[in-house]
N, C-alpha and C. Protein backbone atom coordinates (compact mmCIF):
# COMPACT_ATOMS: atom_id res chain seq x y z
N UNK A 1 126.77 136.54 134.53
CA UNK A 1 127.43 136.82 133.27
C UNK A 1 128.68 135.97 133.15
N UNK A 2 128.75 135.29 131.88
CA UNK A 2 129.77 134.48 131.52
C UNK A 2 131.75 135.62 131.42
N UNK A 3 132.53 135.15 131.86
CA UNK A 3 133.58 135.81 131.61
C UNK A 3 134.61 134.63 130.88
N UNK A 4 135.45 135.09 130.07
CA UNK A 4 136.87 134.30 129.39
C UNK A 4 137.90 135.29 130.17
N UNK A 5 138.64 134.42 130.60
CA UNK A 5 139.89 134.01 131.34
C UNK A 5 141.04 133.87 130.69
N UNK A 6 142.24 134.25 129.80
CA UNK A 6 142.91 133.07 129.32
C UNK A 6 144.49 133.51 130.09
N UNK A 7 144.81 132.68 130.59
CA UNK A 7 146.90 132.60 131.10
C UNK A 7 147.33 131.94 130.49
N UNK A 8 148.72 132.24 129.88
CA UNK A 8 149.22 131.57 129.34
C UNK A 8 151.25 132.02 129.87
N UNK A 9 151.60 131.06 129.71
CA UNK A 9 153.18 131.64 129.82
C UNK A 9 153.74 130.87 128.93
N UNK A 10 154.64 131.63 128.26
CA UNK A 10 156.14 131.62 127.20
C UNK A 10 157.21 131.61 128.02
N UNK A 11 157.96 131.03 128.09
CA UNK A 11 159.52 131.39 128.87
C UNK A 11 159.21 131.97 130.26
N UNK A 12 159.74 133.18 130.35
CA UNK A 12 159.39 133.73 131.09
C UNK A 12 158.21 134.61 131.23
N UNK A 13 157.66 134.96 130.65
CA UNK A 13 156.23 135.79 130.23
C UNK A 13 155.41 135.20 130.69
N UNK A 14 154.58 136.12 131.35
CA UNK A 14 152.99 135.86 131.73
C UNK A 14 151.92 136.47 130.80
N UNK A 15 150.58 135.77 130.23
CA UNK A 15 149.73 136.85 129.90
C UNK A 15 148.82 136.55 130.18
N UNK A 16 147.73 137.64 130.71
CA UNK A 16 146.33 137.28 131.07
C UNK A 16 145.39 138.24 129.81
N UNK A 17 144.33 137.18 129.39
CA UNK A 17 143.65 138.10 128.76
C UNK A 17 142.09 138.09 129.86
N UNK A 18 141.22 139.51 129.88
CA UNK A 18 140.46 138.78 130.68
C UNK A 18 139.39 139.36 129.95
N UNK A 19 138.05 139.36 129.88
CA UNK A 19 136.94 139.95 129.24
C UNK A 19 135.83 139.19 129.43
N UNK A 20 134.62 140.38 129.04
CA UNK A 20 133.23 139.35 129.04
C UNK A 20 132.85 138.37 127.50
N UNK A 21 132.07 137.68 128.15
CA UNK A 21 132.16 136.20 127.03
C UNK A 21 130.41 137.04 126.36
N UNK A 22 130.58 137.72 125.61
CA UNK A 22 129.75 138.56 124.86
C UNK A 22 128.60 137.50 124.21
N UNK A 23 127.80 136.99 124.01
CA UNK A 23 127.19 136.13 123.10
C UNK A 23 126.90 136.50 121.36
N UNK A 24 126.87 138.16 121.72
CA UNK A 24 127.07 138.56 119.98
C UNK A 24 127.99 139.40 119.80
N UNK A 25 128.59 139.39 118.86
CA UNK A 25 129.51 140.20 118.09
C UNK A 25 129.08 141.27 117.73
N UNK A 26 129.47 142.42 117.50
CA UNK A 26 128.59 143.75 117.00
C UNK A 26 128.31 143.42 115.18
N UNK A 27 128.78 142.62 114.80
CA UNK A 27 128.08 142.81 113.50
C UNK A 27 126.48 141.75 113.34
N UNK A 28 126.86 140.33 114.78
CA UNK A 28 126.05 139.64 114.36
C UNK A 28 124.52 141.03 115.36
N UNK A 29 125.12 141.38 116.05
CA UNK A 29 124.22 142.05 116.93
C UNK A 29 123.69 143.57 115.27
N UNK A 30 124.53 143.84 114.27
CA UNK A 30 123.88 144.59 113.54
C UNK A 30 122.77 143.83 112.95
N UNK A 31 123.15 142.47 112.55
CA UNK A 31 121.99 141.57 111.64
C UNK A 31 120.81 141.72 112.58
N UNK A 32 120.88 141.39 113.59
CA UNK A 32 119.75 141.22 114.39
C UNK A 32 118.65 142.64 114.63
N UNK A 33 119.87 143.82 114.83
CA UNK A 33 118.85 145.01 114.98
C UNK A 33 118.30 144.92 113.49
N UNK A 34 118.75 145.04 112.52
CA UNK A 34 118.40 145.06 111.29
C UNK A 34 116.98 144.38 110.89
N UNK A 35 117.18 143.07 111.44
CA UNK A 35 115.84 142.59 111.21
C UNK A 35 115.13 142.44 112.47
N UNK A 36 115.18 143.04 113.30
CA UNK A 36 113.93 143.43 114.42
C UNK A 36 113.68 144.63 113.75
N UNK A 37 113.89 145.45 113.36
CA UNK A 37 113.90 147.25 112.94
C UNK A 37 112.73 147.05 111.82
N UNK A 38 113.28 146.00 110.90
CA UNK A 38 112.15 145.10 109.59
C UNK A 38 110.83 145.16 109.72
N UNK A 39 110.95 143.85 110.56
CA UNK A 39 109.77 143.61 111.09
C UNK A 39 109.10 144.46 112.40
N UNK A 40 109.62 145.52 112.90
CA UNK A 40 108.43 146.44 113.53
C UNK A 40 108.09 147.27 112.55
N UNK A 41 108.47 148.01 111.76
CA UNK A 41 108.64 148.94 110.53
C UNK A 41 107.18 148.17 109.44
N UNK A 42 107.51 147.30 109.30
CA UNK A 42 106.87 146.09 108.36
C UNK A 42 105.56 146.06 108.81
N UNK A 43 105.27 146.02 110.58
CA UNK A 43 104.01 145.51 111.19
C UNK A 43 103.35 147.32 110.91
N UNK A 44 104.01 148.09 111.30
CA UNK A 44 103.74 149.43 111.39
C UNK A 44 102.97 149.60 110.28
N UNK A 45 103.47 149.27 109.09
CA UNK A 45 103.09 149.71 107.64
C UNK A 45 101.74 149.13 107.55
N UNK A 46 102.25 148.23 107.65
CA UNK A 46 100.53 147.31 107.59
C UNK A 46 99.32 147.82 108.26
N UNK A 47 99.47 148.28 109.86
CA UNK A 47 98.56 149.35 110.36
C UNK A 47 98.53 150.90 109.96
N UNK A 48 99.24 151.15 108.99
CA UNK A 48 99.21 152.42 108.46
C UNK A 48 98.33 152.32 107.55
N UNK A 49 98.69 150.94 106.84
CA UNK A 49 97.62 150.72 105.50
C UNK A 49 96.50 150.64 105.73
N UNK A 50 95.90 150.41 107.04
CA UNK A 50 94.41 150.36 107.10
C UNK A 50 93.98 151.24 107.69
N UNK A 51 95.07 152.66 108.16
CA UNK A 51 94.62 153.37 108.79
C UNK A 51 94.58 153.82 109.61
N UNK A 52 95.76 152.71 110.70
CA UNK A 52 96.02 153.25 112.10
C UNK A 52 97.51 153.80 112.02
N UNK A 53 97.56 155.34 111.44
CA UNK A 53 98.91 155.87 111.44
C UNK A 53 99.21 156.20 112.78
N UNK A 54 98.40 156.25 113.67
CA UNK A 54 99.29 156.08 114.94
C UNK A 54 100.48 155.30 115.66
N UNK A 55 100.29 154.36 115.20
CA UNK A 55 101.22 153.36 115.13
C UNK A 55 102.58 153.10 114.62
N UNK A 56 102.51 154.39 113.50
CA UNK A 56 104.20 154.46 113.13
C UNK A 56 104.86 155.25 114.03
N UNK A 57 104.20 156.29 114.82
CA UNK A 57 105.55 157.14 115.33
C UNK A 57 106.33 156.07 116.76
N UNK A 58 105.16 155.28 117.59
CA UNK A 58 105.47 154.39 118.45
C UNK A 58 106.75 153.18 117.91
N UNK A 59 106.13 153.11 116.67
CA UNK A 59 107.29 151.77 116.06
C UNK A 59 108.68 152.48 115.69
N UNK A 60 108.35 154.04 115.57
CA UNK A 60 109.79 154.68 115.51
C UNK A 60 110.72 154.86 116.82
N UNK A 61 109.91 154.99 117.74
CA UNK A 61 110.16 155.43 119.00
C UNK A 61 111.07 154.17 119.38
N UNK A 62 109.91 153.01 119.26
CA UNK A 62 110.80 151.55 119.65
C UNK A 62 112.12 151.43 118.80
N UNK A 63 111.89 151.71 117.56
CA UNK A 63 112.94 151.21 116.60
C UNK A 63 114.30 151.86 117.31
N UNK A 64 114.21 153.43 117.42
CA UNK A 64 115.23 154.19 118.15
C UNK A 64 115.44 153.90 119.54
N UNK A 65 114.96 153.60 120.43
CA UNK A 65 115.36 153.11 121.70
C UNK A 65 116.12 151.73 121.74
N UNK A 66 115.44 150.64 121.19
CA UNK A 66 116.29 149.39 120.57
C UNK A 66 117.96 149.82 119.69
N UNK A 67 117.79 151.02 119.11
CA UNK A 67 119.16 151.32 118.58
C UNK A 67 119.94 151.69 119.11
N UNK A 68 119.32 152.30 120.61
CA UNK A 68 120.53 153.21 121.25
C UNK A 68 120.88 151.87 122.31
N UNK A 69 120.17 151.27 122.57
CA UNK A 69 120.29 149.79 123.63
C UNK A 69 121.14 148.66 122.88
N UNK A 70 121.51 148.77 121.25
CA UNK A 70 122.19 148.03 120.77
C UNK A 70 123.58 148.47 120.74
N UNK A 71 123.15 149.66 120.63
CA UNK A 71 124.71 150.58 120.38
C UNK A 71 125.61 150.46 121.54
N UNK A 72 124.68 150.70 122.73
CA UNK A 72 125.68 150.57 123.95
C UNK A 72 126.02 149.47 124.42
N UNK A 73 125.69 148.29 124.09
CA UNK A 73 126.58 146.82 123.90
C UNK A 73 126.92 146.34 123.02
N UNK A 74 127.02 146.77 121.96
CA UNK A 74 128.21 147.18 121.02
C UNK A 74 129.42 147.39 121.00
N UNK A 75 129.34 148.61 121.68
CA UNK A 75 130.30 149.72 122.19
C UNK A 75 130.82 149.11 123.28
N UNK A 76 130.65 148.57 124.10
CA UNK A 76 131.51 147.24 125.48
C UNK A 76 131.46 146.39 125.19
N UNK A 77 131.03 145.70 124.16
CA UNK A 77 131.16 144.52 123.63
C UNK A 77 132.52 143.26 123.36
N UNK A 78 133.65 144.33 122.71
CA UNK A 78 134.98 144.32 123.00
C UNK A 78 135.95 144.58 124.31
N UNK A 79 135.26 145.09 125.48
CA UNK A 79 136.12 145.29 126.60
C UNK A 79 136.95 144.59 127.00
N UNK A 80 138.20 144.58 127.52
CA UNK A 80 139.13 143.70 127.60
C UNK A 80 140.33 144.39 128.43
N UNK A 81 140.94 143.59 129.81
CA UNK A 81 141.77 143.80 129.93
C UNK A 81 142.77 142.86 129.81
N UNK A 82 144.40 143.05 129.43
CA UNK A 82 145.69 142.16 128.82
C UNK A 82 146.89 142.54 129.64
N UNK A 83 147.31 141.93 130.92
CA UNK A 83 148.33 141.65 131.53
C UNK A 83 149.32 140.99 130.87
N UNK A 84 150.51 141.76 130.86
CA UNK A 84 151.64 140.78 130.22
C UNK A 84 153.03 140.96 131.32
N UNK A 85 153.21 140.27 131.96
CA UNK A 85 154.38 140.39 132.80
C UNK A 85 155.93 139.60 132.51
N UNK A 86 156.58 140.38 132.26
CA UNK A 86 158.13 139.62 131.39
C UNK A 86 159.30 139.96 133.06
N UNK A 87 160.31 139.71 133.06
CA UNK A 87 161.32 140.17 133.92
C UNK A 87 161.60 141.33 134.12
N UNK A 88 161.48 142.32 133.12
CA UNK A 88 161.48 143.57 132.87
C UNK A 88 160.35 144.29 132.48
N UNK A 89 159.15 144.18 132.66
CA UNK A 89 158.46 145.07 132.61
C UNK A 89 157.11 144.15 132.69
N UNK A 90 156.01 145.15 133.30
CA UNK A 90 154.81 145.25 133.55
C UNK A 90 153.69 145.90 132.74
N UNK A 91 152.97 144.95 131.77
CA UNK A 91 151.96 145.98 130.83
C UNK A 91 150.32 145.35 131.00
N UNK A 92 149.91 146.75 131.47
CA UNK A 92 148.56 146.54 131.77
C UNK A 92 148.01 147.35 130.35
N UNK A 93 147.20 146.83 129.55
CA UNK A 93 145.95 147.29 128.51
C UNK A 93 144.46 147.18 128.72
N UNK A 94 144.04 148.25 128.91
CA UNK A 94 142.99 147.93 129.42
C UNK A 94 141.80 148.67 128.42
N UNK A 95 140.94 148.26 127.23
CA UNK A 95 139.72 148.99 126.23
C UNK A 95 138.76 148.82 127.22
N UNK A 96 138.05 150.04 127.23
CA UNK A 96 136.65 150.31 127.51
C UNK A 96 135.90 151.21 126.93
N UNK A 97 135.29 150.69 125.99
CA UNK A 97 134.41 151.46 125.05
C UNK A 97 135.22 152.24 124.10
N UNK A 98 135.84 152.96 123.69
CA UNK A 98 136.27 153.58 122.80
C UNK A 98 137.53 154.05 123.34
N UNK A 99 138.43 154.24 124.76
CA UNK A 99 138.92 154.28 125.11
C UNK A 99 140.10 153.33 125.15
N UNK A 100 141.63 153.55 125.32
CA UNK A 100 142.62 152.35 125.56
C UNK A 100 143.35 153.05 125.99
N UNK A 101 143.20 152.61 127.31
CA UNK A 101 144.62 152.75 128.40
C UNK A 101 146.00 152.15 128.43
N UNK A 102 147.22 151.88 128.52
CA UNK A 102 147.76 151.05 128.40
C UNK A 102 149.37 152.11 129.58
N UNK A 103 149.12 151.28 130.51
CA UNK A 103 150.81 151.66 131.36
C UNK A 103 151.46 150.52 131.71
N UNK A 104 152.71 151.01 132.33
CA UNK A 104 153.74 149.79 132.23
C UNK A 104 154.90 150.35 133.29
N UNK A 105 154.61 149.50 134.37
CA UNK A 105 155.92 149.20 135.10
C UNK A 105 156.69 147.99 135.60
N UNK A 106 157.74 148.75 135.99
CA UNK A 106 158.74 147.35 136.35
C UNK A 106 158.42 146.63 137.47
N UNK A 107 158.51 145.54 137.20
CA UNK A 107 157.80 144.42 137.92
C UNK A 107 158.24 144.20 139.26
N UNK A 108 159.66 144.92 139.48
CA UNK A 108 160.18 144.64 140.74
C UNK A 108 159.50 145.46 142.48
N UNK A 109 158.96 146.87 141.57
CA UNK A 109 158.30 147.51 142.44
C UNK A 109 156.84 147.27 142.56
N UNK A 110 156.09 146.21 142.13
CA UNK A 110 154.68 146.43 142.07
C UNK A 110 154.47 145.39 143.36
N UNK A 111 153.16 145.82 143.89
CA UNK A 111 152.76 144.58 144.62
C UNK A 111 151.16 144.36 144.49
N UNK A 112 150.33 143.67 144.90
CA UNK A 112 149.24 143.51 144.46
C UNK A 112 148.71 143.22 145.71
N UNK A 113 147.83 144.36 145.35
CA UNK A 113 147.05 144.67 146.74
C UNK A 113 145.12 144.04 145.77
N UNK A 114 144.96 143.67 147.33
CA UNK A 114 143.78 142.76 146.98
C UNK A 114 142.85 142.24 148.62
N UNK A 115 141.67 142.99 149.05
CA UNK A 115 141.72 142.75 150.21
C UNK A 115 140.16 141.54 150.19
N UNK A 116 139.79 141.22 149.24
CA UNK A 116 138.79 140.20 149.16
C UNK A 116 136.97 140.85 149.50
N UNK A 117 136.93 142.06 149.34
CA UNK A 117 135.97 142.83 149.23
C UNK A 117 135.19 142.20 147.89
N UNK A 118 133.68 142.15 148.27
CA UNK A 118 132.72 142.09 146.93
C UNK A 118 132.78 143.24 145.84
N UNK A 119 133.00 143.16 145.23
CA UNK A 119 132.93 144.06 143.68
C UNK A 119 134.39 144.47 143.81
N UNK A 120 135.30 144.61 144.68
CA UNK A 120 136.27 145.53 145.08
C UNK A 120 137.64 145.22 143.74
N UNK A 121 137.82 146.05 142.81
CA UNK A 121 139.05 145.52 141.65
C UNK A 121 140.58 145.58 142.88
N UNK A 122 141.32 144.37 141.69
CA UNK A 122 142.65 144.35 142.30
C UNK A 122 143.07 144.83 142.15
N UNK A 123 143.86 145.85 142.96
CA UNK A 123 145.11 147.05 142.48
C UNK A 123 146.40 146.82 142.68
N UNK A 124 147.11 146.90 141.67
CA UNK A 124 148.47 146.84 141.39
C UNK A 124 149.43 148.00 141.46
N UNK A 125 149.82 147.92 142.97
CA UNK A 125 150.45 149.08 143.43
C UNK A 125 152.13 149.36 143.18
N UNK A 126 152.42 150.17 142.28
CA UNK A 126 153.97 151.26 142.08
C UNK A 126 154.19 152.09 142.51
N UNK A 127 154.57 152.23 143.63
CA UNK A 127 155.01 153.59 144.37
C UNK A 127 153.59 154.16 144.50
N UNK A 128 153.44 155.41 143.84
CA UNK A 128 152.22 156.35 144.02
C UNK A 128 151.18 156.17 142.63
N UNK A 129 151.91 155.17 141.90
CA UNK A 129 150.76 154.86 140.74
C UNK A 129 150.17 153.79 141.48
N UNK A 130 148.81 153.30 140.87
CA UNK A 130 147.58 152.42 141.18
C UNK A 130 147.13 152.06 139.98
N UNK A 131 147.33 150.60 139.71
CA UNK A 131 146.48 149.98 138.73
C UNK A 131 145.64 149.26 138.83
N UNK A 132 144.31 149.13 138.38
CA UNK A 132 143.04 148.31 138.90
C UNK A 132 142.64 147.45 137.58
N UNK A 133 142.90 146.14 138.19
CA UNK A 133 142.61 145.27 136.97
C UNK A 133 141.65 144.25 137.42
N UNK A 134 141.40 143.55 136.97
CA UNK A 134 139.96 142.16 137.20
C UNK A 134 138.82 143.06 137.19
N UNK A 135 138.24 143.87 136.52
CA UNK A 135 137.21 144.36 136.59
C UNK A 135 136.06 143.21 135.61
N UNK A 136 136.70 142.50 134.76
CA UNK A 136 136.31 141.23 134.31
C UNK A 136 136.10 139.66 135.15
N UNK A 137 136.85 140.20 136.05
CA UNK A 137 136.80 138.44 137.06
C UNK A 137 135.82 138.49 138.03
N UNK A 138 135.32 137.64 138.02
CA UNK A 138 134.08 137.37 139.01
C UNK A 138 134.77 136.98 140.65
N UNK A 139 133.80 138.11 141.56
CA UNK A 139 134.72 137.50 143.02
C UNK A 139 135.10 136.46 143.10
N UNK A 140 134.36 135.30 143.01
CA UNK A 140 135.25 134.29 143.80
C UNK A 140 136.59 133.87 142.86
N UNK A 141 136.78 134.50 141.70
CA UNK A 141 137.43 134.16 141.12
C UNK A 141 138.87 134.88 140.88
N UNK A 142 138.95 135.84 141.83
CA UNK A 142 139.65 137.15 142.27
C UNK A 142 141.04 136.25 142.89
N UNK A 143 140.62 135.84 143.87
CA UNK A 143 141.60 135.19 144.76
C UNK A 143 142.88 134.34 143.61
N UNK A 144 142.43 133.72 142.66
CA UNK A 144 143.47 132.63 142.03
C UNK A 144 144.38 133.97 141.11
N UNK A 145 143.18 134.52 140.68
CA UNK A 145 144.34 135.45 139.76
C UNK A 145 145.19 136.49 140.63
N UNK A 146 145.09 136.90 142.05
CA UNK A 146 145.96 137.45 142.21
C UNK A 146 147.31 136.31 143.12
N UNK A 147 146.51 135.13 143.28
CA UNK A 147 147.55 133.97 143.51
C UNK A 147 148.66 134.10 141.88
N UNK A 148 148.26 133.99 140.88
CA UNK A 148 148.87 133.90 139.65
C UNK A 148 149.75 135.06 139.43
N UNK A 149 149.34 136.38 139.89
CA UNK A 149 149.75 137.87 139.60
C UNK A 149 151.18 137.56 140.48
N UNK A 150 151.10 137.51 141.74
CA UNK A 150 152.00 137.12 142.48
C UNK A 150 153.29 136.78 142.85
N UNK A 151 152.59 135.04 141.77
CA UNK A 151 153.39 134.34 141.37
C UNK A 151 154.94 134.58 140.44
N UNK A 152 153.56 135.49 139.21
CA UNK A 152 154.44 136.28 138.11
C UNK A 152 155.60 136.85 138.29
N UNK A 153 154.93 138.00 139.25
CA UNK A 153 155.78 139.11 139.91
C UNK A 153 156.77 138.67 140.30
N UNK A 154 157.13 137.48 141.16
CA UNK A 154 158.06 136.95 142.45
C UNK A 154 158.92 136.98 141.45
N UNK A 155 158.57 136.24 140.32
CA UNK A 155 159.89 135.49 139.52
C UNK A 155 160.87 136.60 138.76
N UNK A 156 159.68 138.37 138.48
CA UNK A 156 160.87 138.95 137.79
C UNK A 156 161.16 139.48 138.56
């Protein structure tokens, strides 16, 4: 799976945006259910017309299973997490599905714990809070961003 990456720094500011590189948008992904839904509906009719009404409740069945399989990448379609690290403060945003998290600490107490485990997210440790971010970055790609996180941190 493709992921977007983006860092950027202003002055002093860091920001990471990180997310999956989606190939459809939920509206282009509505056009598409729309006209797959058409044309099974369409083929259905046609075997209704000669007689094989068996055939519609199956093309309903599909039509509704395809809807609930569209819906739920849809619905993560937008996932995204947004690191912004300034001198004074630490903001993690993190959407997942209908959900938005968003906490924030000072940059002086965090450290970033990261032990190079497969699947394992980086956690950004404050005292007794835990933040887990890169759930978007692909392992091998773990290592630079918490080289970058680091980096951030040192400076505020």
């Amino acid at each position: 799976m493709q992921y977007e990456w983006q860092y950027q720094v202003r002055s002093q500011q860091h920001f990471w945006t990180l997310r999956r590189n989606c190939v459809l948008t939920p509206a282009q992904l509505a056009i598409w259910f729309i006209s797959l839904s058409a044309v099974t509906l369409g083929i259905a009719a046609a075997f209704a017309a000669f007689g094989a009404w068996m055939v519609v409740p199956f093309a309903l069945i599909e039509v509704s299973v395809l809807g609930a399989a569209f819906f739920c990448y849809a619905r993560h379609a937008g996932d995204y997490e947004r690191i912004e690290a300034s001198p004074g403060r630490l903001r993690v945003e993190a959407s997942h599905g209908a959900s938005l998290r968003v906490e924030e600490v000072s940059p002086s107490w965090v450290r970033v714990d990261y032990r190079g485990r497969s699947r394992e997210p980086i956690v950004l440790v404050a005292g007794r809070q835990k933040i887990a971010v890169g759930r978007f970055v692909p392992d091998h790609r773990k290592p630079a961003l918490v080289q970058e996180l680091r980096g951030a941190l040192s400076q505020g």
